[in-house]
C-alpha atoms as a PDB file:
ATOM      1  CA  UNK A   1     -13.466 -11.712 -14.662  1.00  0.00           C
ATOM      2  CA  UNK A   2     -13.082 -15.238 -13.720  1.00  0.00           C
ATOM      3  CA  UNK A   3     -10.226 -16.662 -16.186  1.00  0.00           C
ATOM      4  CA  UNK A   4      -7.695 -18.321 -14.093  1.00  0.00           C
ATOM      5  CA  UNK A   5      -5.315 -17.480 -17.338  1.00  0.00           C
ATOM      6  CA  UNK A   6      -3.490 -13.853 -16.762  1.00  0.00           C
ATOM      7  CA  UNK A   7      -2.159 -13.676 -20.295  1.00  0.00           C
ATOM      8  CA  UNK A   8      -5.283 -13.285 -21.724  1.00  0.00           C
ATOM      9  CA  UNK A   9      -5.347  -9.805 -19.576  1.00  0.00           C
ATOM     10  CA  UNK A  10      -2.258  -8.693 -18.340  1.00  0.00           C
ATOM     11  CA  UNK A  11       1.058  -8.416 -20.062  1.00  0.00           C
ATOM     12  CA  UNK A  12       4.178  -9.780 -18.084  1.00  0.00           C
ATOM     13  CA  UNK A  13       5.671  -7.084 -15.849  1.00  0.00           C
ATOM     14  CA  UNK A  14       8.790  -7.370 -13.181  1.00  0.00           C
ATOM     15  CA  UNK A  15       9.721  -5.496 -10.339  1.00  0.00           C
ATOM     16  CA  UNK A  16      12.960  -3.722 -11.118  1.00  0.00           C
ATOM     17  CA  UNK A  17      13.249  -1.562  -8.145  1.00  0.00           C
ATOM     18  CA  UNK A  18      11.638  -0.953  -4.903  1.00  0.00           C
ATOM     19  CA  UNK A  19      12.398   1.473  -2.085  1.00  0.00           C
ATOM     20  CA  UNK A  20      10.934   2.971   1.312  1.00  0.00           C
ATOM     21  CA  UNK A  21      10.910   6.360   3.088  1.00  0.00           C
ATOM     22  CA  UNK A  22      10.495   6.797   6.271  1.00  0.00           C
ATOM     23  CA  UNK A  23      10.763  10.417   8.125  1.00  0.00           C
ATOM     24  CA  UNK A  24      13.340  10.472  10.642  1.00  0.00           C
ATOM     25  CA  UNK A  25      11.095  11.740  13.232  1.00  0.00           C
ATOM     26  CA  UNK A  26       9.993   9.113  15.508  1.00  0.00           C
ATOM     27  CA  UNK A  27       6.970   9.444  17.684  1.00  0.00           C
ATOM     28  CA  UNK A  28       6.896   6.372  20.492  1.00  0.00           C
ATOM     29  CA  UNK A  29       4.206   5.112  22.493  1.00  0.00           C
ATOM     30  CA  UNK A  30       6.513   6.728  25.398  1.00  0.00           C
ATOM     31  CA  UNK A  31       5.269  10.249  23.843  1.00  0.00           C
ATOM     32  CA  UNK A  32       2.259   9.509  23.811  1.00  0.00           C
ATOM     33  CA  UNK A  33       1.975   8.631  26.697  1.00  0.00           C
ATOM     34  CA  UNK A  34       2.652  11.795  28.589  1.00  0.00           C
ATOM     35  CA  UNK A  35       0.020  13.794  25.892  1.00  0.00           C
ATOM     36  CA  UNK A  36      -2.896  11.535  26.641  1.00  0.00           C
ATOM     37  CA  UNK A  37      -4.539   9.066  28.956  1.00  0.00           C
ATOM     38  CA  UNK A  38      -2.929   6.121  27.712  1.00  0.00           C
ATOM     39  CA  UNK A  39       0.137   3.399  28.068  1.00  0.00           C
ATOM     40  CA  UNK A  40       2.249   2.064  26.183  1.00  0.00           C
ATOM     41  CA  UNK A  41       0.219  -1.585  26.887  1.00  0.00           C
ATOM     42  CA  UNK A  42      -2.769  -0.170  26.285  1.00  0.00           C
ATOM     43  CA  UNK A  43      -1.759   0.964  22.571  1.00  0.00           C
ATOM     44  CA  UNK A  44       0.417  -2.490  21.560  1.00  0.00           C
ATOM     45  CA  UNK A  45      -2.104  -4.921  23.192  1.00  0.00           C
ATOM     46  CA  UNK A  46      -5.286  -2.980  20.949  1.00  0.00           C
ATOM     47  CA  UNK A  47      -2.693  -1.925  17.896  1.00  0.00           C
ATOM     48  CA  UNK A  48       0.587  -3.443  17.820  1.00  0.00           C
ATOM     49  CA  UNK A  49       2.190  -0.456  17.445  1.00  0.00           C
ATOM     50  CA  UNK A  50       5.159   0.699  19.101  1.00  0.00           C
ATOM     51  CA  UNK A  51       6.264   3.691  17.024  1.00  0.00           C
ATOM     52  CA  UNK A  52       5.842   5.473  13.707  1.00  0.00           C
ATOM     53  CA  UNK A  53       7.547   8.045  12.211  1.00  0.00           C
ATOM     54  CA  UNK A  54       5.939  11.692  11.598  1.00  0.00           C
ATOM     55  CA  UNK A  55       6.532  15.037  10.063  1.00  0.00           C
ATOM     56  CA  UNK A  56       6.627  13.488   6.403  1.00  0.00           C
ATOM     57  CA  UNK A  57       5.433  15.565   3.531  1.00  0.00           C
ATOM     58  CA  UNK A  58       3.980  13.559   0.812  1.00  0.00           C
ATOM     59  CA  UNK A  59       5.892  15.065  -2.162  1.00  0.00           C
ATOM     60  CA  UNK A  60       8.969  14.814  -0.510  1.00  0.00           C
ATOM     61  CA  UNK A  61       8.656  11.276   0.332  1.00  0.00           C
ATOM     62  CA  UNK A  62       7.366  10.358  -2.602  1.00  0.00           C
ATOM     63  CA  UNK A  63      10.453  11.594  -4.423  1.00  0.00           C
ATOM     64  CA  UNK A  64      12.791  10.447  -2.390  1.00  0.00           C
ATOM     65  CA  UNK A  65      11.681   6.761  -2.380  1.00  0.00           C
ATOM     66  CA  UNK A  66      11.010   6.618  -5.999  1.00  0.00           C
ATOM     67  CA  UNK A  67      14.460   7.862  -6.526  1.00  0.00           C
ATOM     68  CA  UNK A  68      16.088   5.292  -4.462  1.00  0.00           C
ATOM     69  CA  UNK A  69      13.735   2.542  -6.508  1.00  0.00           C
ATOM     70  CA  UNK A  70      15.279   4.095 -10.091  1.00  0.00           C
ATOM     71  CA  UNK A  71      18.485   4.085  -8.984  1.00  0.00           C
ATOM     72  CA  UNK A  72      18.027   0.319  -8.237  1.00  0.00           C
ATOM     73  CA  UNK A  73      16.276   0.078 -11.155  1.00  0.00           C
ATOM     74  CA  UNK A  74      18.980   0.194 -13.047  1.00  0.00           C
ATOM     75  CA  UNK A  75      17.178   2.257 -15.959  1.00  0.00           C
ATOM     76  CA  UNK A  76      17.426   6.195 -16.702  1.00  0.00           C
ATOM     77  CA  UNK A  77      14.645   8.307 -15.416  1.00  0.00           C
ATOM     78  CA  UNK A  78      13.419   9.494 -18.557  1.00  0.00           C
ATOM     79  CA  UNK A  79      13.044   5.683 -19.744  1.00  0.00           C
ATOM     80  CA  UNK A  80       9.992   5.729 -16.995  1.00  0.00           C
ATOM     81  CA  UNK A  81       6.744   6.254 -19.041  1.00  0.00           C
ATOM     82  CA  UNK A  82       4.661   6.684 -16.061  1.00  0.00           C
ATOM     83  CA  UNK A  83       3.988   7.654 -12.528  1.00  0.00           C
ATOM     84  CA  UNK A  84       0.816   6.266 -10.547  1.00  0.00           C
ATOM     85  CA  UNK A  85       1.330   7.787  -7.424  1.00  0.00           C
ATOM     86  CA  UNK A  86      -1.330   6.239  -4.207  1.00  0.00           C
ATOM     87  CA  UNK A  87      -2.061   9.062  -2.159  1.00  0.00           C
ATOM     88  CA  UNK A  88      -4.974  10.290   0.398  1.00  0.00           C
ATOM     89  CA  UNK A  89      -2.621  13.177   1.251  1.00  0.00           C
ATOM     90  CA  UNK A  90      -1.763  15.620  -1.603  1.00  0.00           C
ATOM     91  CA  UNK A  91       0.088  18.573  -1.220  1.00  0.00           C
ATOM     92  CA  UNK A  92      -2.553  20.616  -3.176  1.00  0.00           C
ATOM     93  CA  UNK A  93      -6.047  20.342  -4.204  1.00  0.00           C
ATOM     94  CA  UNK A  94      -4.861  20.760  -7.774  1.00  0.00           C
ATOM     95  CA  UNK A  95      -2.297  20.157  -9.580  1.00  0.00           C
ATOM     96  CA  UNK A  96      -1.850  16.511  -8.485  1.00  0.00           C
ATOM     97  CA  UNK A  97       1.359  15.500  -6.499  1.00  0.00           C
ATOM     98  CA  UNK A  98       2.265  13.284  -9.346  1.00  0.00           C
ATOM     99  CA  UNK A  99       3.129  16.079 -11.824  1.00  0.00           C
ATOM    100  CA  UNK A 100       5.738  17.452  -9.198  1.00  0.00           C
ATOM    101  CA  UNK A 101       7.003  14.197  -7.999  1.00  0.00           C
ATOM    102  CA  UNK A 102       7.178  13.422 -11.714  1.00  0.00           C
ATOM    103  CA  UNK A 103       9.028  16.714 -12.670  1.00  0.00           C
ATOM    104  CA  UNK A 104      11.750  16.074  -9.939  1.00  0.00           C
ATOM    105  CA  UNK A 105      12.298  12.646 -10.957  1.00  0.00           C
ATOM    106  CA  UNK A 106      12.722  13.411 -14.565  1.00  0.00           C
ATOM    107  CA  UNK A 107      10.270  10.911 -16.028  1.00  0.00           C
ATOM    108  CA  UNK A 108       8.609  11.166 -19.162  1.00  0.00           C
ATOM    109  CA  UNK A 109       5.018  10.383 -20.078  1.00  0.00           C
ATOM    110  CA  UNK A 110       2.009  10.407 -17.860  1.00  0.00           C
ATOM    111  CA  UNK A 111       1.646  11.050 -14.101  1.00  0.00           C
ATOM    112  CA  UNK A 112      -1.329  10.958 -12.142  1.00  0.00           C
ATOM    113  CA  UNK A 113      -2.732  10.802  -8.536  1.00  0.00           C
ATOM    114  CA  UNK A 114      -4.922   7.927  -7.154  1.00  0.00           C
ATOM    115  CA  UNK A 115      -6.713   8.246  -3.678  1.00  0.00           C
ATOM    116  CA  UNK A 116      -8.430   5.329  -2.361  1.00  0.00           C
ATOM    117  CA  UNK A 117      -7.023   5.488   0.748  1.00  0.00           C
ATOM    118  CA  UNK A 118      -5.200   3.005   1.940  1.00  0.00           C
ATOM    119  CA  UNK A 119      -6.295   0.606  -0.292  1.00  0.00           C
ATOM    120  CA  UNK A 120      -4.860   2.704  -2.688  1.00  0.00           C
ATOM    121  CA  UNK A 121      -1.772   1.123  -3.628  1.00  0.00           C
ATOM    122  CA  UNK A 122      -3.078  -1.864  -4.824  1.00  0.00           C
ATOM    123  CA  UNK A 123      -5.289   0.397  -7.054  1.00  0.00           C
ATOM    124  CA  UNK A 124      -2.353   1.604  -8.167  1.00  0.00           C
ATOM    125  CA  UNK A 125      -0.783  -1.200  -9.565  1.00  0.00           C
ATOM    126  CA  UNK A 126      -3.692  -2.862 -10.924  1.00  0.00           C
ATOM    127  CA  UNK A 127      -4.157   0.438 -12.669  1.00  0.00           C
ATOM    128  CA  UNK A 128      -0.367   0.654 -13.842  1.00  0.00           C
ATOM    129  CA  UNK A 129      -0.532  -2.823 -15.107  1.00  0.00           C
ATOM    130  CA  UNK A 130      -3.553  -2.374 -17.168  1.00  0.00           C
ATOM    131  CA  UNK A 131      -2.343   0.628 -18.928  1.00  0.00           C
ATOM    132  CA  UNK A 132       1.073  -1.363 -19.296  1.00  0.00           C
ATOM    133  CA  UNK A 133      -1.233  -4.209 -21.000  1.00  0.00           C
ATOM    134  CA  UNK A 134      -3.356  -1.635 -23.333  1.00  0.00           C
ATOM    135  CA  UNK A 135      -0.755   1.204 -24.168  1.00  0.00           C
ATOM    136  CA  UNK A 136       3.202   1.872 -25.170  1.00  0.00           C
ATOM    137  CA  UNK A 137       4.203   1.514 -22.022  1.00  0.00           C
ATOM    138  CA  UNK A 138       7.595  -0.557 -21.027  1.00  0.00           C
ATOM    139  CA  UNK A 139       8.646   1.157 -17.641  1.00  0.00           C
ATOM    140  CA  UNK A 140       6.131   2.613 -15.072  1.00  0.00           C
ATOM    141  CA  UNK A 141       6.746   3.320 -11.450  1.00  0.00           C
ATOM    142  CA  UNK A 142       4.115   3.139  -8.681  1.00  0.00           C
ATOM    143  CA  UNK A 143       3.968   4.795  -5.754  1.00  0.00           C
ATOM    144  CA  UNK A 144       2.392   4.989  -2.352  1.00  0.00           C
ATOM    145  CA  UNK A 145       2.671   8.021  -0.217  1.00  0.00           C
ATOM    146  CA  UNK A 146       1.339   9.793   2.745  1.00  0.00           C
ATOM    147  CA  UNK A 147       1.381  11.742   5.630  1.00  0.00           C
ATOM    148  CA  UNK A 148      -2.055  10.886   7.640  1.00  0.00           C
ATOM    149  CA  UNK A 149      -0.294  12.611  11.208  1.00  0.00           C
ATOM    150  CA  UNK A 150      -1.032  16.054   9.319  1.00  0.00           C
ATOM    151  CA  UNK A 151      -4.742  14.863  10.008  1.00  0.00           C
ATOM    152  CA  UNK A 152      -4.758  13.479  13.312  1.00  0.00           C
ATOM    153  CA  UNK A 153      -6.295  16.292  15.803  1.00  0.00           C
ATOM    154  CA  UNK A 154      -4.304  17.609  18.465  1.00  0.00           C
ATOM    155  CA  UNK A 155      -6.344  15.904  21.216  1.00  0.00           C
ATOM    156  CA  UNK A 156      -7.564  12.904  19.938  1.00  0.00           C
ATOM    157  CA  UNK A 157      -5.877  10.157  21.205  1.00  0.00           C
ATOM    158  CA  UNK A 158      -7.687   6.955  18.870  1.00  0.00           C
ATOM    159  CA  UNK A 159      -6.217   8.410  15.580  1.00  0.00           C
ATOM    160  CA  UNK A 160      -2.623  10.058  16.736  1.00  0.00           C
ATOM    161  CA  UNK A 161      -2.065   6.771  17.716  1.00  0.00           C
ATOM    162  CA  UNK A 162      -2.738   5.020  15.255  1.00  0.00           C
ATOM    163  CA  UNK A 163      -1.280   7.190  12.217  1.00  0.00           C
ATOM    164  CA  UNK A 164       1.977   7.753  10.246  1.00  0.00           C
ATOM    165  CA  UNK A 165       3.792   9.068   7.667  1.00  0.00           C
ATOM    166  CA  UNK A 166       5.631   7.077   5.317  1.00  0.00           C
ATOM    167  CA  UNK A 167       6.288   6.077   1.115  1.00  0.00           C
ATOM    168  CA  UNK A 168       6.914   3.137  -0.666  1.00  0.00           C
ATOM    169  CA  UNK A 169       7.866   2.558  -4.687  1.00  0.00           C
ATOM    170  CA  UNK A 170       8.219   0.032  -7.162  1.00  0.00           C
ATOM    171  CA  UNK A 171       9.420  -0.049 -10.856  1.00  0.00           C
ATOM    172  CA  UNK A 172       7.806  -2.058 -13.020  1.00  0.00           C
ATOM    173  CA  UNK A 173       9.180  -3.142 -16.419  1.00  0.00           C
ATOM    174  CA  UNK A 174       7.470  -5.768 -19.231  1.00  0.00           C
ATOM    175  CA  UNK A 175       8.766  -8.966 -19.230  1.00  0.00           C
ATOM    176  CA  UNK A 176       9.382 -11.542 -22.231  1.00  0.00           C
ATOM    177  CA  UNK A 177      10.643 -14.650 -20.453  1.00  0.00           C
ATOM    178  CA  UNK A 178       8.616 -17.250 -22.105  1.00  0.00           C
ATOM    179  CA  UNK A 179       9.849 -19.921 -19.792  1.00  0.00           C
ATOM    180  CA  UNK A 180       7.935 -18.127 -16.973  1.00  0.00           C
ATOM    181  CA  UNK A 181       5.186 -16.062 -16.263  1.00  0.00           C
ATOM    182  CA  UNK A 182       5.541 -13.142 -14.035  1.00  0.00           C
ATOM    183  CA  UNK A 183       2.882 -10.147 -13.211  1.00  0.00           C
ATOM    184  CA  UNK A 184      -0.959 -10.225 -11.838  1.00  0.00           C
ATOM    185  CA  UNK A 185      -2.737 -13.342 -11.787  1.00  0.00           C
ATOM    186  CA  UNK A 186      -5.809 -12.022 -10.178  1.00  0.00           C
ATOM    187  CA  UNK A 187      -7.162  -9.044  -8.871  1.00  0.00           C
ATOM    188  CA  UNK A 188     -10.746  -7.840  -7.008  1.00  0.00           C
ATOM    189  CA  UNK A 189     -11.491  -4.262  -6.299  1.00  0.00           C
ATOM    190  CA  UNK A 190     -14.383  -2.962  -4.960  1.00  0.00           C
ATOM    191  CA  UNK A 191     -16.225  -0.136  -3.095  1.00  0.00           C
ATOM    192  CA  UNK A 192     -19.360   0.132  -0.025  1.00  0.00           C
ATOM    193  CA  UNK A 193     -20.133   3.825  -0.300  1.00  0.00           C
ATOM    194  CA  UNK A 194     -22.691   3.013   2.510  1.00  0.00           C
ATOM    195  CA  UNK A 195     -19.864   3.332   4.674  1.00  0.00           C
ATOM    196  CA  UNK A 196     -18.240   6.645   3.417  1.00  0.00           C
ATOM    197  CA  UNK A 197     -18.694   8.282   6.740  1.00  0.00           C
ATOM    198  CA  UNK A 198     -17.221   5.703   8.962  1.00  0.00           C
ATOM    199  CA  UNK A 199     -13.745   6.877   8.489  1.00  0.00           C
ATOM    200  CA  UNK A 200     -13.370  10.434   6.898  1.00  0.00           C
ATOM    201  CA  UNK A 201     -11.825  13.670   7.178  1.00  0.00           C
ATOM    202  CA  UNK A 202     -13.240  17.158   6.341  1.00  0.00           C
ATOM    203  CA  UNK A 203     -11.260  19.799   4.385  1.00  0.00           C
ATOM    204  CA  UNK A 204      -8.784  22.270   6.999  1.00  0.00           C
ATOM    205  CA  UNK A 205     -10.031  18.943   9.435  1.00  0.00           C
ATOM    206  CA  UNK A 206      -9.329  15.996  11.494  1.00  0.00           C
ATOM    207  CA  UNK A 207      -9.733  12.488  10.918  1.00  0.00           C
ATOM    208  CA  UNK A 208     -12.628  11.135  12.406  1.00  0.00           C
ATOM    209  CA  UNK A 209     -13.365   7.202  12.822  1.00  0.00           C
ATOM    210  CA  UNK A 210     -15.749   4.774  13.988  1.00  0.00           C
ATOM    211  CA  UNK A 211     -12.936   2.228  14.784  1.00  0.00           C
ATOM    212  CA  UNK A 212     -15.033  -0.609  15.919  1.00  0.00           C
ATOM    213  CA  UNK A 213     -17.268  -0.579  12.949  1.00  0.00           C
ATOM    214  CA  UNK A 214     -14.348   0.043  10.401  1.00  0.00           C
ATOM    215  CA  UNK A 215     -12.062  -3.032  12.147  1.00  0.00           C
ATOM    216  CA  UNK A 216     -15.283  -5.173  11.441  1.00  0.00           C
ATOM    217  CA  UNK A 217     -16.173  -4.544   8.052  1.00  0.00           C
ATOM    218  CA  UNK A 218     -12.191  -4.215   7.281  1.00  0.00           C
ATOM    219  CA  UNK A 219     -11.693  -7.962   8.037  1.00  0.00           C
ATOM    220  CA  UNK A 220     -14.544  -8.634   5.977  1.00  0.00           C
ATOM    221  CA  UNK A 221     -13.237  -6.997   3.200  1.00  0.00           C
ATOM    222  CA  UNK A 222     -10.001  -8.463   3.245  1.00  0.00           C
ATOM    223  CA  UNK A 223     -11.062 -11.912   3.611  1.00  0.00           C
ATOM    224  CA  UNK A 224     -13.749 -11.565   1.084  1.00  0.00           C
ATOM    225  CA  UNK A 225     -11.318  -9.618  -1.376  1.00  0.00           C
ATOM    226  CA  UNK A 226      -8.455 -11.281  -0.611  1.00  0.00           C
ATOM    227  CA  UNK A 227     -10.182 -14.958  -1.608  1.00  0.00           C
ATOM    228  CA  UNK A 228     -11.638 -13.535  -4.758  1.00  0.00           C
ATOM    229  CA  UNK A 229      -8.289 -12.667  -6.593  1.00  0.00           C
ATOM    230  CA  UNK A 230      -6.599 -15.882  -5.195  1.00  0.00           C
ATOM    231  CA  UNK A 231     -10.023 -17.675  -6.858  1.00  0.00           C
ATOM    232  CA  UNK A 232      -9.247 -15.678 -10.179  1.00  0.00           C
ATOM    233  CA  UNK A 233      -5.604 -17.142  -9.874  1.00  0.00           C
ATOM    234  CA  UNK A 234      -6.756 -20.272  -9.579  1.00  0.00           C
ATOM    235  CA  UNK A 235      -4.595 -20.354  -6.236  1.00  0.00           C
ATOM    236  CA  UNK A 236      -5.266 -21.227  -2.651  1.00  0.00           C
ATOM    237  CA  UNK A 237      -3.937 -19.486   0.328  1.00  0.00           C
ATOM    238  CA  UNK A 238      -1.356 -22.359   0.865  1.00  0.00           C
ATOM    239  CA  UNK A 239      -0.033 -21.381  -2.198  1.00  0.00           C
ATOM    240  CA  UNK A 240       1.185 -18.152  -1.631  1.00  0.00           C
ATOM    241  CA  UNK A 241       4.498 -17.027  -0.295  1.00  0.00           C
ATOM    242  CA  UNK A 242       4.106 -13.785   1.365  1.00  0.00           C
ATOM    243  CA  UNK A 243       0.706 -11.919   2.513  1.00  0.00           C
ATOM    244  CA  UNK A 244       1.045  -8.453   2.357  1.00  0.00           C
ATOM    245  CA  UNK A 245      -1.857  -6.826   3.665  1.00  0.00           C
ATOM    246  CA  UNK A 246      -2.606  -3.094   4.506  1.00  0.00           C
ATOM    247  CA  UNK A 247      -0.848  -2.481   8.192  1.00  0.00           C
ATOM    248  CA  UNK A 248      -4.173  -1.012   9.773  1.00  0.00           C
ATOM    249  CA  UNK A 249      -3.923  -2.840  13.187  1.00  0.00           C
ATOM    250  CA  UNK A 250      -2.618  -5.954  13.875  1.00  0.00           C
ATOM    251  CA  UNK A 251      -5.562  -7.265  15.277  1.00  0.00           C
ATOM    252  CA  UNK A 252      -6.914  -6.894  11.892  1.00  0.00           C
ATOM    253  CA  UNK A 253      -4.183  -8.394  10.651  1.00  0.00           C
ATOM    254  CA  UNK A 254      -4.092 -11.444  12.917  1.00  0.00           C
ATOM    255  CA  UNK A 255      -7.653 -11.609  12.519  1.00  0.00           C
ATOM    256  CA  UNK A 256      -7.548 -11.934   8.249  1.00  0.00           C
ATOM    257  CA  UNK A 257      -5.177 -14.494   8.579  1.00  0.00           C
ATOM    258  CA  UNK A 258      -7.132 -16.405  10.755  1.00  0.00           C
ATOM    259  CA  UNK A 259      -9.889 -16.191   8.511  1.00  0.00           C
ATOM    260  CA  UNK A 260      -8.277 -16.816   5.302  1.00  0.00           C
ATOM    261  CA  UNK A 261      -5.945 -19.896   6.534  1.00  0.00           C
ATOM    262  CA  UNK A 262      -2.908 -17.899   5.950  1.00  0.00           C
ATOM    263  CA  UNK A 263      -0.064 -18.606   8.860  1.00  0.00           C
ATOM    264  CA  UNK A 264       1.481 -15.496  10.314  1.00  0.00           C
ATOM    265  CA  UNK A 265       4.762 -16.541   9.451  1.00  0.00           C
ATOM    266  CA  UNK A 266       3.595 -15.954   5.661  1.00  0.00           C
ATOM    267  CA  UNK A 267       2.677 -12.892   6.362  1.00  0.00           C
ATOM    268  CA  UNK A 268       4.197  -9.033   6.107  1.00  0.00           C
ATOM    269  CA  UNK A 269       3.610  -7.291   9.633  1.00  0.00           C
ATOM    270  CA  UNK A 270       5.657  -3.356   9.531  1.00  0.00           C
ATOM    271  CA  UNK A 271       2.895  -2.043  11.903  1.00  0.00           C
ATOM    272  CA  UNK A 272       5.014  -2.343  14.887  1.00  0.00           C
ATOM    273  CA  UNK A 273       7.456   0.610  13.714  1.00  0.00           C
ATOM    274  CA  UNK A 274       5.372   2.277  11.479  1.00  0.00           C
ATOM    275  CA  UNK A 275       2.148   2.658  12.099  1.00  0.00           C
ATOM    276  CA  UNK A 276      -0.842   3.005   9.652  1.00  0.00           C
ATOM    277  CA  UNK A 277       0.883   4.524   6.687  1.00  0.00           C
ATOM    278  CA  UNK A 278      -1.972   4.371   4.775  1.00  0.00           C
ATOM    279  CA  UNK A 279      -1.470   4.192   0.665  1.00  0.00           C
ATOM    280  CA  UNK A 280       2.278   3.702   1.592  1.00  0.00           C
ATOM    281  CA  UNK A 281       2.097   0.750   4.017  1.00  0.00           C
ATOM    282  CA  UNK A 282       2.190  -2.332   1.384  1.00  0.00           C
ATOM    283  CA  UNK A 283       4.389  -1.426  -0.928  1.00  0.00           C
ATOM    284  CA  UNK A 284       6.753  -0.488   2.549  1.00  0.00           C
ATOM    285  CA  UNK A 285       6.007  -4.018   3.606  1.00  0.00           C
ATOM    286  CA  UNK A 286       6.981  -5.158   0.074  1.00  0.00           C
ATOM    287  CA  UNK A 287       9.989  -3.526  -0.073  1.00  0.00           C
ATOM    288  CA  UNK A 288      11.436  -4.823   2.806  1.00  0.00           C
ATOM    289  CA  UNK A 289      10.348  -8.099   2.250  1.00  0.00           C
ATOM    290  CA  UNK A 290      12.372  -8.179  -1.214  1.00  0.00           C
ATOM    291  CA  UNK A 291      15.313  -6.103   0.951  1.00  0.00           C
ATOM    292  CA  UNK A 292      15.300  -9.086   3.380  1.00  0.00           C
ATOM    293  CA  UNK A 293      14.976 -12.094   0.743  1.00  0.00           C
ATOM    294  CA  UNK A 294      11.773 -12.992   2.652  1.00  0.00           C
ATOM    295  CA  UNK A 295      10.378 -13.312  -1.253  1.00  0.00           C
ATOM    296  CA  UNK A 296      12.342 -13.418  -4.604  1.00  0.00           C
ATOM    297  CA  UNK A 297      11.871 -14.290  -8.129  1.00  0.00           C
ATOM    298  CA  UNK A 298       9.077 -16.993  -8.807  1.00  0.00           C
ATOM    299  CA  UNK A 299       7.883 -16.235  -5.471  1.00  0.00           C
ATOM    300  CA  UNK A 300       3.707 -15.848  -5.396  1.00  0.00           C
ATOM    301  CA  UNK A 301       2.642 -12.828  -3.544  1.00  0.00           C
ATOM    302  CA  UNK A 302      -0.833 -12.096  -2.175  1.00  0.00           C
ATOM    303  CA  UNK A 303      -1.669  -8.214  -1.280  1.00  0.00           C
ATOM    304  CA  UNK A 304      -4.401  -6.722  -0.040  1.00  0.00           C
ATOM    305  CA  UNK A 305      -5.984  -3.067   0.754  1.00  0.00           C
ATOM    306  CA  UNK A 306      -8.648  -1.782   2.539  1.00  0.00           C
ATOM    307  CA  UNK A 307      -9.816   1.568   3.202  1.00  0.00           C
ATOM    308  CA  UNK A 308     -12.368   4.503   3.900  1.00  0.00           C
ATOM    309  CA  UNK A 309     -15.000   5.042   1.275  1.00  0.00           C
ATOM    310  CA  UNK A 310     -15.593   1.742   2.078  1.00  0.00           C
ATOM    311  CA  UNK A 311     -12.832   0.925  -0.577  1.00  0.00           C
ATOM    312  CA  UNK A 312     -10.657  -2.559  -1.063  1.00  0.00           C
ATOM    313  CA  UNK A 313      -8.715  -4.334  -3.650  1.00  0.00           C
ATOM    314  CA  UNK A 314      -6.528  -7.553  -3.992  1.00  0.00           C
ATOM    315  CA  UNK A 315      -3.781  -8.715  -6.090  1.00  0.00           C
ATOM    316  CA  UNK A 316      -1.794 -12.004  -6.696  1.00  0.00           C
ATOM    317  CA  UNK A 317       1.544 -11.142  -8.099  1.00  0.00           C
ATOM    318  CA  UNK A 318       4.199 -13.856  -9.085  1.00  0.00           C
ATOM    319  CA  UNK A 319       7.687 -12.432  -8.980  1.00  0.00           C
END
């Protein structure tokens, strides 16, 4: 997959609608604090975190953002021919979340889960877009959603720390401008099952991490990923308006861009009052980026996912 010409694979989509959910439970460095051996310093200078909300349930959060994105959408509910929703969370082991998030927004056609972690977004869309490309399909919505401070363990101060709950949507609708092209313009997914047991969690468990070896081959990943689809775009990082990469740590972050020539000032960073929100934290980022006017139409977009399995995946999206 090396065309530089995304007609040939993708059909034209927009983004109609976008919207976040946050819980309104806060959990601050301040709390945390007074549970474990730690400071406030200790968790912004190694995470850049100084908050994240908590208490989410991925269902519910799911719904409600994807609401707020139809509504901004413009378009009915039952217009909406499909539901990709990013989760590592679900509320069952069967059916998927989708179905329910799909039966309390009204939509009609398909609906199905996706868990790659926190890469899993991006998966999402790539996977929205290529039904969109191959099928009926005019409207879809995708969604990232979960609630990874269920899983932290009551004593373990490296994940509560790190970890929270949050969802993010988007509406996507085909496009026929044929003045300009808007949609994917190159992707790169990929999985390193070698490293399945570096970040994990058991059923009725806890999450349980090697954090060094994970923040290593993460900013691998990215960089490696991340420089693929821009390659398959035909597109250097100078080129692109926004970076939007998985909020993880913002060493990670700072560490990608480094790597990939990318200035921070180009780049998404939500980590600060969010946390790790896993499958939710891009399209969050995105959201509020469009909310802002940090990027609008024509824009060029970059984003990028990593996660455990070892799984990643880029995308390079022009508004």
């Amino acid at each position: 997959m090396h065309s530089t010409n995304p007609t040939s694979r993708y059909v034209p989509t927009s983004i109609i609608g976008h919207s976040v959910f946050l819980p309104p439970k806060v959990l601050t460095n301040a709390e945390l604090e007074r549970r474990f051996d730690t400071t406030d310093e200790w968790i912004r200078e190694r995470t850049g975190i100084r908050e994240r909300r908590v208490g989410g349930k991925t269902s519910d959060m799911a719904i409600e953002a994807g609401r707020k994105a139809v509504n901004l959408a413009g378009v009915d509910a039952s217009e909406i021919q499909m539901l990709v929703l990013a989760t590592t969370t679900p509320d069952h082991i069967m059916p998927s979340t989708a179905s329910l998030v799909h039966h309390h927004l009204g939509l009609s056609g398909v609906s199905f889960d996706i868990n790659a972690v926190c890469s899993g977004f991006v998966h999402a869309y790539i996977v929205a877009n290529s039904m969109m490309s191959t099928m009926d399909i005019n409207t879809a919505i995708v969604i990232g959603s979960d609630c990874l401070s269920s899983l932290t363990g009551a004593d373990d101060r490296t994940t509560t720390v790190l970890f929270g709950d949050g969802a993010g949507a988007v509406v996507l609708n085909k496009t026929h401008n044929k003045n300009a092209y808007s949609g994917i313009l190159g992707i790169d997914m990929g999985t390193d099952g070698s490293g399945y047991d570096l970040l994990f969690c058991p059923h009725r468990g806890a999450i349980e991490m090697d954090g060094q070896e994970v923040f290593r081959r993460a900013v691998r990943a990215t960089v490696a990923s991340a420089g693929k689809a821009l390659e398959m775009a035909g597109m250097k990082a100078g080129d692109i308006s926004l970076f939007i990469p998985h909020q993880a740590n913002y060493r990670i972050i700072q560490a990608a861009c480094a790597r990939l020539g990318i200035s921070e000032q180009h780049t998404a960073v939500t980590i600060e009052t969010t946390g790790n929100t896993s499958a939710a934290s891009i399209p969050i980022a995105l959201s509020m980026a469009l909310d802002e006017g940090i990027v609008s139409e024509g824009d060029t977009i970059l984003m990028s996912g990593f996660g455990a399995g070892m799984s990643w995946s880029s995308v390079v999206v022009r508004l």
